[in-house]
C-alpha atoms as a PDB file:
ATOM      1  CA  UNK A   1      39.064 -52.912-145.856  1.00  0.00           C
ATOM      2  CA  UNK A   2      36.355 -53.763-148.620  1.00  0.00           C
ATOM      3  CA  UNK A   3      33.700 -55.270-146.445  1.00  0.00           C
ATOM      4  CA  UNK A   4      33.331 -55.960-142.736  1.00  0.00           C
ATOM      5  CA  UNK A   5      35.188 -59.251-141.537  1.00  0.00           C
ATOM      6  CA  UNK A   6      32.905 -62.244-140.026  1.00  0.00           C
ATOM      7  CA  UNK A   7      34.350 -62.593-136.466  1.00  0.00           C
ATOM      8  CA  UNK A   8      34.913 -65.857-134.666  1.00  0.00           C
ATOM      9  CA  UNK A   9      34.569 -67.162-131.324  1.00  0.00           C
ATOM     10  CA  UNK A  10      37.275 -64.889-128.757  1.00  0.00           C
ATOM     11  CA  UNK A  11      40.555 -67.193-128.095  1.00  0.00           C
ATOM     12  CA  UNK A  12      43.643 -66.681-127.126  1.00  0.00           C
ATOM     13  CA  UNK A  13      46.544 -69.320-127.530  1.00  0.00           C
ATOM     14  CA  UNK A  14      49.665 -67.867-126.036  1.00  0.00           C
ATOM     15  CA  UNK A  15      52.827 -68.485-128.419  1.00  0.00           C
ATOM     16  CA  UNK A  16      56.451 -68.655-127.097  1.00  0.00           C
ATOM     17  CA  UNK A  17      59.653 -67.391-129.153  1.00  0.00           C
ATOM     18  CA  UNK A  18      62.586 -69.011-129.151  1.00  0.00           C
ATOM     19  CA  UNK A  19      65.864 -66.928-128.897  1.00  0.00           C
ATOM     20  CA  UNK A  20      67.723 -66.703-132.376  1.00  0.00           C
ATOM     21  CA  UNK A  21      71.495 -67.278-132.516  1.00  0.00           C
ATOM     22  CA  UNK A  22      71.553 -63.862-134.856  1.00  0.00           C
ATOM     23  CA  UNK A  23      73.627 -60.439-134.222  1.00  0.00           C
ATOM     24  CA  UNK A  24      72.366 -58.500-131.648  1.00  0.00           C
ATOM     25  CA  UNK A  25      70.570 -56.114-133.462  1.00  0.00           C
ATOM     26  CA  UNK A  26      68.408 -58.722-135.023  1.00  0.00           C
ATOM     27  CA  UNK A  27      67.439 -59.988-131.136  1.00  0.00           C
ATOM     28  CA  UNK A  28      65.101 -57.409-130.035  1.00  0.00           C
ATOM     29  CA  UNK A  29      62.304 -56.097-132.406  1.00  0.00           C
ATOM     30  CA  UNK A  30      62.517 -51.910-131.682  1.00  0.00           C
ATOM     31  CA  UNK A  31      59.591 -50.112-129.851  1.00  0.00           C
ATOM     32  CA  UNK A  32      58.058 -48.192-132.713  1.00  0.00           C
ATOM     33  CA  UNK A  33      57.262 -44.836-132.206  1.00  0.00           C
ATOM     34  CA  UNK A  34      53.535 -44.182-132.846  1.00  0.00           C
ATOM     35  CA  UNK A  35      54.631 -40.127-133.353  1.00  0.00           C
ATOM     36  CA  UNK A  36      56.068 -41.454-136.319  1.00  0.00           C
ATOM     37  CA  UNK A  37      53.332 -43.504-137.715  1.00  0.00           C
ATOM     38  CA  UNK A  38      50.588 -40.276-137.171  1.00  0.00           C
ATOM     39  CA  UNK A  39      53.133 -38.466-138.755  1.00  0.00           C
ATOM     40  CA  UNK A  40      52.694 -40.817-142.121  1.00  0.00           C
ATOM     41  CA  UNK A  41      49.251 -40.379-141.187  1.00  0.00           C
ATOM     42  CA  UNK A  42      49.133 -36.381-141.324  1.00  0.00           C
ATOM     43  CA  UNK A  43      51.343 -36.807-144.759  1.00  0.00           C
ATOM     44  CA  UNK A  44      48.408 -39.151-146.343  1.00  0.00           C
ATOM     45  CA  UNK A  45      45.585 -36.522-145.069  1.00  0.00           C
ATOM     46  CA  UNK A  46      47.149 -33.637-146.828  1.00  0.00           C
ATOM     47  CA  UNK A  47      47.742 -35.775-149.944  1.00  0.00           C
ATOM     48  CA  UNK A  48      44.024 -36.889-149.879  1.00  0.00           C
ATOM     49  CA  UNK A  49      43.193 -32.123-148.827  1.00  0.00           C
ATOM     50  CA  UNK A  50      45.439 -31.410-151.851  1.00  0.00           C
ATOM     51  CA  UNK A  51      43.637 -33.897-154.868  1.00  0.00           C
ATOM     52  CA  UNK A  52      39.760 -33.684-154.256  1.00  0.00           C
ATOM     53  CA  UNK A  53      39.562 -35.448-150.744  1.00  0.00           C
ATOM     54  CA  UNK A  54      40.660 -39.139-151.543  1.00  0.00           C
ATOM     55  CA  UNK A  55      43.402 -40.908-152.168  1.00  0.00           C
ATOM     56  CA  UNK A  56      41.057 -43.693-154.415  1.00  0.00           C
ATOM     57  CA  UNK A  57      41.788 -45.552-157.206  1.00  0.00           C
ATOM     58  CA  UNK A  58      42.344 -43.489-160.722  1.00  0.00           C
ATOM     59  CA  UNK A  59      42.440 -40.592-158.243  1.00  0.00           C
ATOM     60  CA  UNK A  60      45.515 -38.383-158.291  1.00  0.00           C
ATOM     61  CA  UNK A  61      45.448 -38.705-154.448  1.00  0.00           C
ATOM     62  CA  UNK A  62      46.204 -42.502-154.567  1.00  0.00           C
ATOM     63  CA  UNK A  63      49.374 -42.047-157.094  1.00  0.00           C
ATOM     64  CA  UNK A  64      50.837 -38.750-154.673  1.00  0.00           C
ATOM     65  CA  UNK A  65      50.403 -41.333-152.171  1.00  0.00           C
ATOM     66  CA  UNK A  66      52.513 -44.262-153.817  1.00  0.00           C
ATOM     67  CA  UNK A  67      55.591 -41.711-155.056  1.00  0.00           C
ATOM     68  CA  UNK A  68      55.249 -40.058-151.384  1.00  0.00           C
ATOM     69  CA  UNK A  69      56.034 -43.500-149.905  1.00  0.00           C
ATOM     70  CA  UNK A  70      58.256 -44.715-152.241  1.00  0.00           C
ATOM     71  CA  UNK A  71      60.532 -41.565-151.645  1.00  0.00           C
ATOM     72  CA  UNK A  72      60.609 -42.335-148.138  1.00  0.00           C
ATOM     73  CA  UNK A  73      61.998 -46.317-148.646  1.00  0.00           C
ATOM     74  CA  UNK A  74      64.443 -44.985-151.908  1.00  0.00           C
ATOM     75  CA  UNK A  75      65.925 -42.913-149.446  1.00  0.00           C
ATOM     76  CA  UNK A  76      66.160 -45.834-146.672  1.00  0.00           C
ATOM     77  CA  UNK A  77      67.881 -47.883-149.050  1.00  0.00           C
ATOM     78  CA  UNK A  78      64.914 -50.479-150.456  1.00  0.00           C
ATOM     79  CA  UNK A  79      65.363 -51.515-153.466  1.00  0.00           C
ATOM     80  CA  UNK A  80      61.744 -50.361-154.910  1.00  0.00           C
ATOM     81  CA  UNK A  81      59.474 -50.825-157.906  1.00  0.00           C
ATOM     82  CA  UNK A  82      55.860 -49.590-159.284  1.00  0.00           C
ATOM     83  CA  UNK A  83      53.450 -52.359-160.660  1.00  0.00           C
ATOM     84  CA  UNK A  84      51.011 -50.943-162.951  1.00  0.00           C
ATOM     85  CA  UNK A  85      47.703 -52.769-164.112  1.00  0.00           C
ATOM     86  CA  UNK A  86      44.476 -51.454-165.161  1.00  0.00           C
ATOM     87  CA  UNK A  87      40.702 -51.492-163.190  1.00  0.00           C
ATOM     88  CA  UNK A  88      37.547 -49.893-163.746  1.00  0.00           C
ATOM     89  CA  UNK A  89      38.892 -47.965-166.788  1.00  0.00           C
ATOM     90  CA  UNK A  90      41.566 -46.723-164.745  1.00  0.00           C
ATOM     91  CA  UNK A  91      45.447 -47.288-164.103  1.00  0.00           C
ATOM     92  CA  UNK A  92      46.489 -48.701-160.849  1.00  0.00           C
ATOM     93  CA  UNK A  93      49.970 -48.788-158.929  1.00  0.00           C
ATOM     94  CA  UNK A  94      50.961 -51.503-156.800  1.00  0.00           C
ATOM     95  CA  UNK A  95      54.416 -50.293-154.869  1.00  0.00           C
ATOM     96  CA  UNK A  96      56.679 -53.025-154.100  1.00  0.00           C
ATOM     97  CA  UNK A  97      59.716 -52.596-151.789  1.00  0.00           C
ATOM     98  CA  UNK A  98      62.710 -54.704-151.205  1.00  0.00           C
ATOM     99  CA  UNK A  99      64.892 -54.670-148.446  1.00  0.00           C
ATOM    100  CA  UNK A 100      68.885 -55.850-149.563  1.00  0.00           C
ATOM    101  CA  UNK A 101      70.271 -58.688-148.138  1.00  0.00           C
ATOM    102  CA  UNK A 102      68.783 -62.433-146.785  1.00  0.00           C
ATOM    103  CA  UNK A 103      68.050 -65.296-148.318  1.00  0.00           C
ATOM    104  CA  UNK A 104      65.984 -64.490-151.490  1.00  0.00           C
ATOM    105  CA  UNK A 105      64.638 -67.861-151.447  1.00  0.00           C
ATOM    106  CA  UNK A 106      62.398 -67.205-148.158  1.00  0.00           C
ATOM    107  CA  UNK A 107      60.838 -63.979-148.285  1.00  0.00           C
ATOM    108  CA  UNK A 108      58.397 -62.451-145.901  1.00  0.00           C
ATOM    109  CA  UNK A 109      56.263 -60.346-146.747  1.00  0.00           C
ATOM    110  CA  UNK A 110      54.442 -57.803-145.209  1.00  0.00           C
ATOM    111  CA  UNK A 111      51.603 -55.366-146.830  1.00  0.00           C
ATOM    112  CA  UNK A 112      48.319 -53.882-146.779  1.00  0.00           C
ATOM    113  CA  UNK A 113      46.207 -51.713-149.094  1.00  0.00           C
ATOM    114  CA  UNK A 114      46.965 -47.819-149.804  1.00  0.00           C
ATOM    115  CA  UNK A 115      43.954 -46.801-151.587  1.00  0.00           C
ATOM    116  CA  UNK A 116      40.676 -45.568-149.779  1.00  0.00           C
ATOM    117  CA  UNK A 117      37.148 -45.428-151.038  1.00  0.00           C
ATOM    118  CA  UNK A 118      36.310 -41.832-152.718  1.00  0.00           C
ATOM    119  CA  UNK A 119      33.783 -41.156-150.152  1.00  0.00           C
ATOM    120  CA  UNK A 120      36.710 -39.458-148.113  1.00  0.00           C
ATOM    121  CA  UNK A 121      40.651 -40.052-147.302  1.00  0.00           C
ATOM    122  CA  UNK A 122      40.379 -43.037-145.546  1.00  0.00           C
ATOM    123  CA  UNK A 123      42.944 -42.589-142.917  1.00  0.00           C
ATOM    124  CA  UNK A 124      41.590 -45.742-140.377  1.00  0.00           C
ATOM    125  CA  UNK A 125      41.295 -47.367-143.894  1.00  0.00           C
ATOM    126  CA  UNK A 126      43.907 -47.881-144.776  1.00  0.00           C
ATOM    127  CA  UNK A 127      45.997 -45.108-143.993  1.00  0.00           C
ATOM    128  CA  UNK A 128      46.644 -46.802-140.207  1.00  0.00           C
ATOM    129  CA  UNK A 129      48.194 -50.242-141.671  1.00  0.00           C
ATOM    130  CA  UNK A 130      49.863 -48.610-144.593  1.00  0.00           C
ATOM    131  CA  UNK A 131      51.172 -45.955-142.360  1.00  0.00           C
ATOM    132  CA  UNK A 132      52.835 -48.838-139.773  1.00  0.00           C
ATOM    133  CA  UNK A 133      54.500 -51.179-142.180  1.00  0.00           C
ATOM    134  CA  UNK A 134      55.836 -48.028-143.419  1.00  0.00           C
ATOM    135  CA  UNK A 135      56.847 -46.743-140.098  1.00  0.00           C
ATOM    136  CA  UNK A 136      57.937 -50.647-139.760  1.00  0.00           C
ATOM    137  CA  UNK A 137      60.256 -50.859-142.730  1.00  0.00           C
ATOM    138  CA  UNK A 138      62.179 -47.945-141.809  1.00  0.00           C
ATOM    139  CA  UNK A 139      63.031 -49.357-138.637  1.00  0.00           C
ATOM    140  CA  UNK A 140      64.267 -52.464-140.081  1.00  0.00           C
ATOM    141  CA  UNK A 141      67.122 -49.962-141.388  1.00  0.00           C
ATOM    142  CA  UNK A 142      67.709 -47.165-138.583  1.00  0.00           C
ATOM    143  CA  UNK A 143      67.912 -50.382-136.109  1.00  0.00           C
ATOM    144  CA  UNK A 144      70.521 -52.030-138.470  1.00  0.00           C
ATOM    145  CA  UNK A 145      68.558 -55.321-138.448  1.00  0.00           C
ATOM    146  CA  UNK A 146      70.190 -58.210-140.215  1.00  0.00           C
ATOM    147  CA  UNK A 147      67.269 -60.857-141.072  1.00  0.00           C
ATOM    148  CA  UNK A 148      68.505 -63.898-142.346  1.00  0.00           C
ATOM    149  CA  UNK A 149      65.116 -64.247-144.731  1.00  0.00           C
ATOM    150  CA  UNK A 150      64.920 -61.504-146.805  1.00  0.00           C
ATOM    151  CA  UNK A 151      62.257 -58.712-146.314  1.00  0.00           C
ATOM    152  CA  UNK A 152      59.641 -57.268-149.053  1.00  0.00           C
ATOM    153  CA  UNK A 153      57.203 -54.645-148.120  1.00  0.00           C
ATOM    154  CA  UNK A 154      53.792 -53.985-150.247  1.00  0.00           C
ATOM    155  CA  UNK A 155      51.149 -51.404-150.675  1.00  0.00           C
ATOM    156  CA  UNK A 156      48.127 -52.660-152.969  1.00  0.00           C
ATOM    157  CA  UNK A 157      46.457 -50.762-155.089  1.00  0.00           C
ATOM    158  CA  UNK A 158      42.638 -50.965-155.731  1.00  0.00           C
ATOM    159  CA  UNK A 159      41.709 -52.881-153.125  1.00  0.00           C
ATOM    160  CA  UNK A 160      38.602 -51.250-152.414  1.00  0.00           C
ATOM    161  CA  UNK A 161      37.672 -52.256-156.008  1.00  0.00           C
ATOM    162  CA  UNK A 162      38.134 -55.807-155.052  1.00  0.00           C
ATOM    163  CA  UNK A 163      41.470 -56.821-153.947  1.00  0.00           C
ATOM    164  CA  UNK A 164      42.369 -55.963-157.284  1.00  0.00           C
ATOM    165  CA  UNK A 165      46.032 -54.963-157.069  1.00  0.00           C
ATOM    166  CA  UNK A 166      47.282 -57.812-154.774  1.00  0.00           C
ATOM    167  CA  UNK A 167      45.627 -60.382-156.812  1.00  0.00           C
ATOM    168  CA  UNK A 168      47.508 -58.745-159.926  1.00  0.00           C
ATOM    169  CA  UNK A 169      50.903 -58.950-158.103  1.00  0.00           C
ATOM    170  CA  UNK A 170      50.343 -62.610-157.269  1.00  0.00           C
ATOM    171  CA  UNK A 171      48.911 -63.876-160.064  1.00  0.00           C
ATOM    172  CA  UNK A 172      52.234 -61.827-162.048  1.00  0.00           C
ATOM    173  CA  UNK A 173      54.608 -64.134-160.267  1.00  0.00           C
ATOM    174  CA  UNK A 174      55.865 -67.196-161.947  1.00  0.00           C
ATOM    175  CA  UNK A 175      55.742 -70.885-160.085  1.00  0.00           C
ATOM    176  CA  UNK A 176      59.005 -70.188-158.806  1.00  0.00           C
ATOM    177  CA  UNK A 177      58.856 -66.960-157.528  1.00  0.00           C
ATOM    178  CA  UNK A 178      55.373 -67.362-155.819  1.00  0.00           C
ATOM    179  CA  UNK A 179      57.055 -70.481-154.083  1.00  0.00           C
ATOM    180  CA  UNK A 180      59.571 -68.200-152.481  1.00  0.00           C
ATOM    181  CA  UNK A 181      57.424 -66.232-150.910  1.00  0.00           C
ATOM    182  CA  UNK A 182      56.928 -68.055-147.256  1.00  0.00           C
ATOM    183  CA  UNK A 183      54.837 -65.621-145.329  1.00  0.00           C
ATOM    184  CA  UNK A 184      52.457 -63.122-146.297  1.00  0.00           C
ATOM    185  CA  UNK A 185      51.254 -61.005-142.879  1.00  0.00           C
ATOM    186  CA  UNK A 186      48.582 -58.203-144.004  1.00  0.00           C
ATOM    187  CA  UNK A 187      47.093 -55.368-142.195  1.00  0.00           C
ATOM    188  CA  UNK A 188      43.962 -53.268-143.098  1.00  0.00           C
ATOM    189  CA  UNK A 189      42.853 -51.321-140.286  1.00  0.00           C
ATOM    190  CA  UNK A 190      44.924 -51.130-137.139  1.00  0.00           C
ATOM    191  CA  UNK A 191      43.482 -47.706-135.511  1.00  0.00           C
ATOM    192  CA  UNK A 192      39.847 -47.684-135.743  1.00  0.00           C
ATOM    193  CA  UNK A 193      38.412 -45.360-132.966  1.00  0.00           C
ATOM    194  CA  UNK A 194      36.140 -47.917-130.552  1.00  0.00           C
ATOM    195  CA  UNK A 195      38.805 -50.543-131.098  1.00  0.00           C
ATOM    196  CA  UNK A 196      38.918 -54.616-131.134  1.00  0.00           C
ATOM    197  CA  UNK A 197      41.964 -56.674-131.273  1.00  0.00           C
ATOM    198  CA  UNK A 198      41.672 -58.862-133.990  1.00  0.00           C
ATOM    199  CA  UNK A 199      44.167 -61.764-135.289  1.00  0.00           C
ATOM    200  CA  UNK A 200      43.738 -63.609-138.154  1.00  0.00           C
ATOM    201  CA  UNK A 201      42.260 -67.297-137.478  1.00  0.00           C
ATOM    202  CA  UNK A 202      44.183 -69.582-139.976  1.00  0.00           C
ATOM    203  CA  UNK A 203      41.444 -71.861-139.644  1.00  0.00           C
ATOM    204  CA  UNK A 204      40.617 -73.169-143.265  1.00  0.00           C
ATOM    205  CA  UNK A 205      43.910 -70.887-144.672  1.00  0.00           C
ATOM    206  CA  UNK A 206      46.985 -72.620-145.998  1.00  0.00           C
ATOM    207  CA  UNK A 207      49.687 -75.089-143.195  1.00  0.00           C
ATOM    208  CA  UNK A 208      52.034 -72.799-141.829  1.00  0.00           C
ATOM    209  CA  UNK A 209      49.591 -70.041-140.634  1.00  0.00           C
ATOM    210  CA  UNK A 210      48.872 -71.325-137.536  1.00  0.00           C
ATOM    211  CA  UNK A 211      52.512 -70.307-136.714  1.00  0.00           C
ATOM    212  CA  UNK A 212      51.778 -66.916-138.195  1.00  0.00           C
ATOM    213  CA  UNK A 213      48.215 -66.897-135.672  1.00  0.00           C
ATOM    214  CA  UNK A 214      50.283 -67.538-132.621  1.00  0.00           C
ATOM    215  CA  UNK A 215      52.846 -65.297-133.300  1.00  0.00           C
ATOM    216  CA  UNK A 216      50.524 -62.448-133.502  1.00  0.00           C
ATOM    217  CA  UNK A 217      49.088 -63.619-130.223  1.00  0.00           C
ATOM    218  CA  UNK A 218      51.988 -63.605-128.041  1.00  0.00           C
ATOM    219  CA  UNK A 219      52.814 -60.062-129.280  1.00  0.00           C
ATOM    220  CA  UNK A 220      49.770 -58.815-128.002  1.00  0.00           C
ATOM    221  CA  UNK A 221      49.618 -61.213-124.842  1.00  0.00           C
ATOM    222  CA  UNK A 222      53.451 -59.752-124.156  1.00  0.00           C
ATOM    223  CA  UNK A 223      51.704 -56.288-123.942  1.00  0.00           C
ATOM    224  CA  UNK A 224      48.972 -57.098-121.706  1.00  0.00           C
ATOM    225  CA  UNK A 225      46.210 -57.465-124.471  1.00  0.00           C
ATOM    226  CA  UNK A 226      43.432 -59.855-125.077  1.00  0.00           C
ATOM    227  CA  UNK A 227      42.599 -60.897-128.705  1.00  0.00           C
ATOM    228  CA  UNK A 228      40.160 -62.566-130.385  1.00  0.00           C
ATOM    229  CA  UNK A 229      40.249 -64.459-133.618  1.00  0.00           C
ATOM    230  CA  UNK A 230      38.700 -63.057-136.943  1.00  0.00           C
ATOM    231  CA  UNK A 231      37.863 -65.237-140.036  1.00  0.00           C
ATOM    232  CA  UNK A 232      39.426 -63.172-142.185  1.00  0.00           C
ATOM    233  CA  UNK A 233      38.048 -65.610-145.545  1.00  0.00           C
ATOM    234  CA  UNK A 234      38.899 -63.686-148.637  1.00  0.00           C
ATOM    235  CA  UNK A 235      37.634 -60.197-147.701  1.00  0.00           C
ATOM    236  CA  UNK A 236      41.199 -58.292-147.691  1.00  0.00           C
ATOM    237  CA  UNK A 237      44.625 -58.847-149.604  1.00  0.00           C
ATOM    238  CA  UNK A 238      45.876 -61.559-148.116  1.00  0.00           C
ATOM    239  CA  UNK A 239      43.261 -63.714-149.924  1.00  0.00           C
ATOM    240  CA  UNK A 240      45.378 -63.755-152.945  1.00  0.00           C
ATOM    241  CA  UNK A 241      48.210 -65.406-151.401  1.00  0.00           C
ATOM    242  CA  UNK A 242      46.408 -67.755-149.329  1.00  0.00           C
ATOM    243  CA  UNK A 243      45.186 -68.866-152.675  1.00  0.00           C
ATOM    244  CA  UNK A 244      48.797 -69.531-153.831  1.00  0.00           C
ATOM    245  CA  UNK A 245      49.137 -71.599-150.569  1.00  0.00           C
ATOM    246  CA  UNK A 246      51.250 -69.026-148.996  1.00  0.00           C
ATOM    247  CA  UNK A 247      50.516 -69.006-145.091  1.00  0.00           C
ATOM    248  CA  UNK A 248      49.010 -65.766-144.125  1.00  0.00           C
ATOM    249  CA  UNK A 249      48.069 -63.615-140.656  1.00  0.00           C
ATOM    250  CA  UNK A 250      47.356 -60.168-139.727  1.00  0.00           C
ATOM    251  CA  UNK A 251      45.470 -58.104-137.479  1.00  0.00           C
ATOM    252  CA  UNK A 252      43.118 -55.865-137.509  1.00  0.00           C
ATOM    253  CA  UNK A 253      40.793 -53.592-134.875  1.00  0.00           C
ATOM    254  CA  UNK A 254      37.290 -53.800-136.559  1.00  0.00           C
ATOM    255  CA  UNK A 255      35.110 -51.767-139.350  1.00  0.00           C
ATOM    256  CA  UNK A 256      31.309 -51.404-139.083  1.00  0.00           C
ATOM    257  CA  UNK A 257      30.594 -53.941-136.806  1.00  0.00           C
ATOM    258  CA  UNK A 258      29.000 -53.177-133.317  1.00  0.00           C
ATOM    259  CA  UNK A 259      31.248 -53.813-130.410  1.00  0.00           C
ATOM    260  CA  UNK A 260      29.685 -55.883-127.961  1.00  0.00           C
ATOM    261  CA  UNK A 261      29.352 -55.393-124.393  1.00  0.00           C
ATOM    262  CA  UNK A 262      32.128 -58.188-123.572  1.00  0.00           C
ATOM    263  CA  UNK A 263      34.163 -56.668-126.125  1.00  0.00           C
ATOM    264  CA  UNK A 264      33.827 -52.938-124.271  1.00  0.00           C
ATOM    265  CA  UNK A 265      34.396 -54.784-121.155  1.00  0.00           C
ATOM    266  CA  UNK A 266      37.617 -56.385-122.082  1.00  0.00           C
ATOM    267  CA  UNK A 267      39.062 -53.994-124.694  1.00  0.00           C
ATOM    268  CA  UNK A 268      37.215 -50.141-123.521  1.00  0.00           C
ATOM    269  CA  UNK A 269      35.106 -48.130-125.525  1.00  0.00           C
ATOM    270  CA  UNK A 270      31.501 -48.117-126.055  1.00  0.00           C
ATOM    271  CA  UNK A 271      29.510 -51.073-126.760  1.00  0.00           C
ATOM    272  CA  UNK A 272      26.590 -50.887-129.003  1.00  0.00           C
ATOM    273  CA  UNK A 273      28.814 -48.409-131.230  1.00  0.00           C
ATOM    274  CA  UNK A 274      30.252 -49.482-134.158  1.00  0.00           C
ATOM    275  CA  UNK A 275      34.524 -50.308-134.187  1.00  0.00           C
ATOM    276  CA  UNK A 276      34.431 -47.244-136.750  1.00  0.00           C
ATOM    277  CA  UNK A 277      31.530 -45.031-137.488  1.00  0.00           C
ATOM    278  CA  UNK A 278      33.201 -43.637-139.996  1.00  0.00           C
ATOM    279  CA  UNK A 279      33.718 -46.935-141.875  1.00  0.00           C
ATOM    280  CA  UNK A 280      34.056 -45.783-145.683  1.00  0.00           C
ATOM    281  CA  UNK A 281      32.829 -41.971-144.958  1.00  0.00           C
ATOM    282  CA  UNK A 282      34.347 -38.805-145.421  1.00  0.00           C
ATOM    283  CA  UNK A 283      34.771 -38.530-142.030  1.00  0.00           C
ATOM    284  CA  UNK A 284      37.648 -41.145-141.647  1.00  0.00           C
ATOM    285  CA  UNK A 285      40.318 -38.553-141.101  1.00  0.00           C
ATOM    286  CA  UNK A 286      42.822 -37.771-138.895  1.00  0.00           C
ATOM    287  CA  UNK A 287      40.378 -37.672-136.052  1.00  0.00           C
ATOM    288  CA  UNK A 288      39.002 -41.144-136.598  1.00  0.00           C
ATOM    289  CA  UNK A 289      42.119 -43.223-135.355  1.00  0.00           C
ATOM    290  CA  UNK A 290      42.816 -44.363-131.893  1.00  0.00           C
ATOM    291  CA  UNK A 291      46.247 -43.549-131.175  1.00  0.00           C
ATOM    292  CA  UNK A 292      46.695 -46.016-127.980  1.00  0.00           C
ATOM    293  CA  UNK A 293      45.041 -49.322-130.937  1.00  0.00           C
ATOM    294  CA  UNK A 294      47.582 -47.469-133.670  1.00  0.00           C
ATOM    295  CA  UNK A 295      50.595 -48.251-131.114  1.00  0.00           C
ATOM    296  CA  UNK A 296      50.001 -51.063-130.058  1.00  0.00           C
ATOM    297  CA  UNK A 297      49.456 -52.757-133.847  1.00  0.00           C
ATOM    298  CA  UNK A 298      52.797 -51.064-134.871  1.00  0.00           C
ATOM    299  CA  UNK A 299      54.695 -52.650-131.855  1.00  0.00           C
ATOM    300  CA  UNK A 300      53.127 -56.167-132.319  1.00  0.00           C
ATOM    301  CA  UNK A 301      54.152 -55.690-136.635  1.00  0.00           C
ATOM    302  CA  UNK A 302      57.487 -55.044-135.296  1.00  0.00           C
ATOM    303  CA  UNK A 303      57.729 -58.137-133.106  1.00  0.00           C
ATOM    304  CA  UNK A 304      56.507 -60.689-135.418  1.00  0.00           C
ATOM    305  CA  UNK A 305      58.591 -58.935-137.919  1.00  0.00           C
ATOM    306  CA  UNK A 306      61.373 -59.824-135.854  1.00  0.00           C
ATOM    307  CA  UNK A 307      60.698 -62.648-134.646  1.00  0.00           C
ATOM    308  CA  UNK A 308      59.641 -64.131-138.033  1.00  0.00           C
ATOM    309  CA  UNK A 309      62.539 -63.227-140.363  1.00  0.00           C
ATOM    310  CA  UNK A 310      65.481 -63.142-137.758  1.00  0.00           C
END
């Protein structure tokens, strides 16, 4: 995540989902197994050991990281594609994956931001929310899942120069492919090591994300966590959509800001400490993720996944 997120006042609205008449597999979102998302997450630190420490932008790291993913959906069966565009005298990938089948004129969309700063490997950032919808698009095959919107998966480039790559991909879509794009959900950070539960406010973001909010919400509440609302503004890569009046949401479990004592009090960990100390540091390795704030994110993806695209 570029900078720290401005968060709002704590509330929780409790959303409902209705059952869908779908197949059976498309009625229960899957458990993900958080094994298999520190798995991704061991796979992106020995990219980032491998090619000088980082997986950044221009950075041989961040490309080993895009053709290491990309091999994992080709061989799930996504239909996949590499966006190139150029940034701070470098090139940049954007990796795009679609998932056959559903209606191709409502997509969801789910994505968050592959490169990390080249201060270090940047595993909380954003190794944790690249590592989940990957984890989270696999699923959607091994589980058979039959969504009756169609599913595309993304993994920006250059964010931390900017939101660079996901404003390229938007701005490359014509009128009428931006318009069938129906729900953009993004996640930057979902394991940082004193965690917070952040949602997405869709205060002042475009009609339709309030759904997206509440969603989010009941996933959480339906695990037996508290959230509070973050104004996410234009500070990671959703901003690009919610620009192109596509409703947006996402969570996210807090960068260099200090957790307070309420927070500590309602969520554990240490108050006075920052969500992640190692916010944009070389130490954000494999040791700066909270495994029990990983899981939970991946399961809540999952459900709104499901819940959203059935």
């Amino acid at each position: 995540m570029r900078i720290m997120i401005a968060l709002a006042a704590a509330l929780m609205v409790a959303g409902t989902t209705s059952a869908h008449a779908a197949a059976p597999a498309a009625l229960a979102a899957p458990n993900i197994d958080v094994a298999k998302v520190q798995a991704h997450l061991s796979q992106f630190q020995s990219i980032a050991n491998a090619n000088g420490g980082n997986r950044a932008h221009g950075r041989p790291g961040y490309l080993a990281s895009v053709n290491w993913v990309k091999g994992k959906l080709d061989a799930a069966g996504f239909t996949t594609r590499v966006q190139s565009f150029s940034s701070n005298g470098a090139t940049g990938y954007n990796l795009i994956a679609d998932y056959p089948g559903g209606d191709e004129n409502n997509v969801v969309m789910l994505g968050g931001h592959l490169d990390s700063v080249s201060a270090g490997p940047g595993i909380n950032d954003n190794g944790t929310g690249s590592a989940s919808i990957l984890e989270v698009a696999l699923q959607v095959k091994a589980t058979g899942f039959a969504p009756s919107k169609h599913l595309r998966f993304a993994w920006w480039g250059a964010e931390e120069l900017g939101l660079v790559g996901s404003t390229y991909y938007v701005n490359s879509l014509t009128t009428t492919e931006r318009s069938k794009i129906k729900t953009y959900l993004n996640f930057d950070m979902t394991g940082s090591p004193n965690p917070g539960y952040f949602v997405y406010s869709a205060s002042g973001q475009p009609s339709g994300s309030l759904a997206l909010q509440q969603r989010l919400q009941s996933g959480f509440s339906a695990i037996g966590v508290q959230t509070e609302l973050t104004s996410v503004g234009g500070r990671s890569d959703h901003a690009a959509f919610a620009r192109a009046g596509i409703p947006v949401g996402g969570t996210f479990t807090g960068a260099e800001g200090i957790k307070t004592a309420a927070q500590a009090q309602k969520w554990g960990g240490s108050s006075g400490v920052a969500f992640d100390r190692c916010y944009h540091r070389s130490c954000d390795t494999l040791s700066n993720v909270n495994a029990t704030a990983l899981d939970r994110n991946a399961d809540v993806i999952a459900s709104t996944l499901w819940a959203t695209a059935a």
